[in-house]
C-alpha atoms as a PDB file:
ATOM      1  CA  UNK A   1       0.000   0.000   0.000  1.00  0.00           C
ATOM      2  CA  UNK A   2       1.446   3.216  -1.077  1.00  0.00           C
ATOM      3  CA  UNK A   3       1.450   6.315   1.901  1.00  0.00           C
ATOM      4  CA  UNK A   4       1.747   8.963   1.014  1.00  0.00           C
ATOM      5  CA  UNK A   5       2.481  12.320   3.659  1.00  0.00           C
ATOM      6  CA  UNK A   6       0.289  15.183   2.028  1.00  0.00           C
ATOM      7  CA  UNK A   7       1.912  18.521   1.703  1.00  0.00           C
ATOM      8  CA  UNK A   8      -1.064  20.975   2.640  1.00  0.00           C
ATOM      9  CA  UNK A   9      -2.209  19.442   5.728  1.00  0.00           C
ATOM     10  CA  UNK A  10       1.013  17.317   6.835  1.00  0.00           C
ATOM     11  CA  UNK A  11      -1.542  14.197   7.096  1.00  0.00           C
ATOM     12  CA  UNK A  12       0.292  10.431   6.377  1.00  0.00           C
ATOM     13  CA  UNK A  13      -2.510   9.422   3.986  1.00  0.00           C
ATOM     14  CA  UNK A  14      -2.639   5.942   2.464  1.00  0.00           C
ATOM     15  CA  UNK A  15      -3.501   5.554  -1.385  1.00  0.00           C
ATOM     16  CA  UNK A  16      -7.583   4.544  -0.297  1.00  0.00           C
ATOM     17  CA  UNK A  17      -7.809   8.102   1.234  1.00  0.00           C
ATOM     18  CA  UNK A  18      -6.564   9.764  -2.087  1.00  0.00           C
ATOM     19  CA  UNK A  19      -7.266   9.962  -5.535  1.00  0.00           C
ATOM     20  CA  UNK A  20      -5.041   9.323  -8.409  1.00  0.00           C
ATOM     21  CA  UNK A  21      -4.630  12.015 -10.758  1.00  0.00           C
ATOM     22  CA  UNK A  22      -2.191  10.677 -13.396  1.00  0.00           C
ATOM     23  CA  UNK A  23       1.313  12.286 -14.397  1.00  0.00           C
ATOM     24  CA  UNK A  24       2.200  15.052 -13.095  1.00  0.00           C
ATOM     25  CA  UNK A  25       4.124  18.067 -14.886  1.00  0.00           C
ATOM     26  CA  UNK A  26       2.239  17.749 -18.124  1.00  0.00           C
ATOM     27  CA  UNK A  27       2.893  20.972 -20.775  1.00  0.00           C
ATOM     28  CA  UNK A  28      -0.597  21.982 -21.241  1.00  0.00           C
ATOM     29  CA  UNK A  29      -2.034  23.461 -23.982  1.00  0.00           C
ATOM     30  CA  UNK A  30      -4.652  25.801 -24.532  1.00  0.00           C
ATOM     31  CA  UNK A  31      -7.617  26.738 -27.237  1.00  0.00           C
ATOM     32  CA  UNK A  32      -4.495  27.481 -29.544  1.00  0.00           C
ATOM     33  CA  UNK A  33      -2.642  24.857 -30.037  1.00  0.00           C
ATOM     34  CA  UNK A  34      -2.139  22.690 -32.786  1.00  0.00           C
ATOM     35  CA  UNK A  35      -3.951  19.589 -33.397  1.00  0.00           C
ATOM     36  CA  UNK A  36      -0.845  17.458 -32.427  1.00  0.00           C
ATOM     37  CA  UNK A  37       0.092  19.213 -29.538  1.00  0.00           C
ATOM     38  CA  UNK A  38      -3.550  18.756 -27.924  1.00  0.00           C
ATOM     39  CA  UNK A  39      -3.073  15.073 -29.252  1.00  0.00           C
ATOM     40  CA  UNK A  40      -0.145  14.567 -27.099  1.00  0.00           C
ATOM     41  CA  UNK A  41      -1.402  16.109 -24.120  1.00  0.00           C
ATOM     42  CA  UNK A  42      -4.780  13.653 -24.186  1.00  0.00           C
ATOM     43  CA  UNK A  43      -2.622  10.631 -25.027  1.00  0.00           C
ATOM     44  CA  UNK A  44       0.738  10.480 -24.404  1.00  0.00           C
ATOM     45  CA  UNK A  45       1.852   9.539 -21.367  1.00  0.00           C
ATOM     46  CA  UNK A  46       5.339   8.323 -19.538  1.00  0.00           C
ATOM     47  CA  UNK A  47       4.334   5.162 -18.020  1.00  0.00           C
ATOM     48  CA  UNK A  48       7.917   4.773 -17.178  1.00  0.00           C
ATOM     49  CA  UNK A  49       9.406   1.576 -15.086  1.00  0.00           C
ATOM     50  CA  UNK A  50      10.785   2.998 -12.331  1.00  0.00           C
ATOM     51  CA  UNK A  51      10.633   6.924 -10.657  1.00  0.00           C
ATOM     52  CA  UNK A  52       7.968   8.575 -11.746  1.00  0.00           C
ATOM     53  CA  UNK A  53       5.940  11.585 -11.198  1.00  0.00           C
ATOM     54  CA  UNK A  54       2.038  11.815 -10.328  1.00  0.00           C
ATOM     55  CA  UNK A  55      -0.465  14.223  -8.978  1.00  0.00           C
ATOM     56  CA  UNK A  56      -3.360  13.249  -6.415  1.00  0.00           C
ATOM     57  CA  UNK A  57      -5.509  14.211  -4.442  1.00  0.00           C
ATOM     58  CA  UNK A  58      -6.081  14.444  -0.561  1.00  0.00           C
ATOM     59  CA  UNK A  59      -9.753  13.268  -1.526  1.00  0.00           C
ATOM     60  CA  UNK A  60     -10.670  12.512   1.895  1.00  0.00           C
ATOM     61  CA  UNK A  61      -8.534  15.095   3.584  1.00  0.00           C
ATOM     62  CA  UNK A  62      -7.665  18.652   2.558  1.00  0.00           C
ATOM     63  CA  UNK A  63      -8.656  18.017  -0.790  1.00  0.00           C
ATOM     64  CA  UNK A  64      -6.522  19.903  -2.164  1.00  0.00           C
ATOM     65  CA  UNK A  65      -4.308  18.120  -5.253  1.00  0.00           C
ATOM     66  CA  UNK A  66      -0.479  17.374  -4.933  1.00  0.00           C
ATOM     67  CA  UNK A  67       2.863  15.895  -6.566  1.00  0.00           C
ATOM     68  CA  UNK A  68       4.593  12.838  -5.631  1.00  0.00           C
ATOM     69  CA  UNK A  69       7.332  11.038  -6.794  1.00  0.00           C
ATOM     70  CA  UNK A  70       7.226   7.104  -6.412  1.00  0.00           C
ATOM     71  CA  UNK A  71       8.916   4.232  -8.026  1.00  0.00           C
ATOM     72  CA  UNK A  72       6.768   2.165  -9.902  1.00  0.00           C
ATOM     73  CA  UNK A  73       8.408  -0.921  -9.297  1.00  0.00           C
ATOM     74  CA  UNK A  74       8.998  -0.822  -5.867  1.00  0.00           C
ATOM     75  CA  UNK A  75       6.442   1.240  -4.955  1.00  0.00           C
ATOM     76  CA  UNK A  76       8.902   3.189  -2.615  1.00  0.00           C
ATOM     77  CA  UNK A  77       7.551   6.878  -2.246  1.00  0.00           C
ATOM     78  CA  UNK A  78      10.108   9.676  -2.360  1.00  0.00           C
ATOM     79  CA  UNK A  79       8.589  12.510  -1.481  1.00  0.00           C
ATOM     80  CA  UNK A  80       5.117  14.692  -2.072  1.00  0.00           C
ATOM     81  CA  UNK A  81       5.429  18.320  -2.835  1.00  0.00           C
ATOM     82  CA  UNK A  82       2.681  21.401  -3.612  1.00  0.00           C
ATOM     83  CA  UNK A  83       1.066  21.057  -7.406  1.00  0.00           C
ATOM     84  CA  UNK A  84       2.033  24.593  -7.946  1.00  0.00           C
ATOM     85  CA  UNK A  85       5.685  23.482  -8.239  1.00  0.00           C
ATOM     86  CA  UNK A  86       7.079  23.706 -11.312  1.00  0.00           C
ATOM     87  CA  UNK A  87       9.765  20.712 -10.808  1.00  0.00           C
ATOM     88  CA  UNK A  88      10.385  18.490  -7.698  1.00  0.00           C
ATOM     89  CA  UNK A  89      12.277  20.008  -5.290  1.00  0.00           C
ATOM     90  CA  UNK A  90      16.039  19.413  -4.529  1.00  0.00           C
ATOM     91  CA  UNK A  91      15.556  17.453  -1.281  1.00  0.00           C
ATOM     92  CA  UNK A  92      13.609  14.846  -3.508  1.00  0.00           C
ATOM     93  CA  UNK A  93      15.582  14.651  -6.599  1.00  0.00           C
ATOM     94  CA  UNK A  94      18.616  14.249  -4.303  1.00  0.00           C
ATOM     95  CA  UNK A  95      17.316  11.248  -2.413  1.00  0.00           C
ATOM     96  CA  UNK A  96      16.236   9.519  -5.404  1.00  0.00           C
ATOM     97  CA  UNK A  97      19.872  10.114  -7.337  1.00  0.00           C
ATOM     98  CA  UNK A  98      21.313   8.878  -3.982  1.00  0.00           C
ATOM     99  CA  UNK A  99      19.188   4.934  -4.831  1.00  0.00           C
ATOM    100  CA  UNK A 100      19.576   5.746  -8.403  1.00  0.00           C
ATOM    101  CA  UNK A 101      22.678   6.738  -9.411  1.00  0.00           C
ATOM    102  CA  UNK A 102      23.125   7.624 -12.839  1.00  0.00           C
ATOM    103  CA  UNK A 103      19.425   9.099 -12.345  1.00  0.00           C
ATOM    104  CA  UNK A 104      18.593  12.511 -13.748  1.00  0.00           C
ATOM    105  CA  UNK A 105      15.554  15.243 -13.859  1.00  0.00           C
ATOM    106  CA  UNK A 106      16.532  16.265 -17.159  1.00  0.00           C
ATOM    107  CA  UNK A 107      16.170  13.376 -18.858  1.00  0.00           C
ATOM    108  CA  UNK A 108      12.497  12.788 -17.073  1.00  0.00           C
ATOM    109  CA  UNK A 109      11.032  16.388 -17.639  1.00  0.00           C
END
């Protein structure tokens, strides 16, 4: 069972209290764009083995939606941060180059 510690309210939440909202740090586009570039934001996803990025929601808690980074094979849970952030912060990108060496933001983002 995934926990995860939401970032609003400072509540350890396990996955049944929250909702899944699907990869997190999508480009979005808006009534502009290109046919393609809408395309892509619909469809294509990650769906990486191994650290990934998600948004949920403390459904049964704050409510309010946040960013977590987890690995998908392991299920271990680095870190949740604020869905106004841009990028994960450096606390969590650290610990997860620390298990992963060799791992990098840039080539995730």
């Amino acid at each position: 069972m995934l926990i995860f510690e939401c970032p609003y309210c400072g509540i350890q939440a396990d996955e049944t209290e929250l909702s899944p909202g699907g990869e997190a740090h999508l480009k979005r586009h808006g009534p502009g764009a290109s046919d393609e570039d809408f395309e892509g934001y619909l469809f294509m996803r990650e769906n990486p083995k191994g650290v990934h990025f998600e948004r949920w929601r403390h459904s049964n808690g704050c409510g309010k939606w946040f960013h977590a980074a987890r690995c998908t094979i392991t299920l271990e849970v680095f870190g949740t941060y604020k869905a106004q952030t841009l990028e994960p912060p450096k606390k969590i990108k650290d610990q997860i180059a620390v298990k992963r060496p060799g791992w990098s933001w840039r080539t995730f983002s």
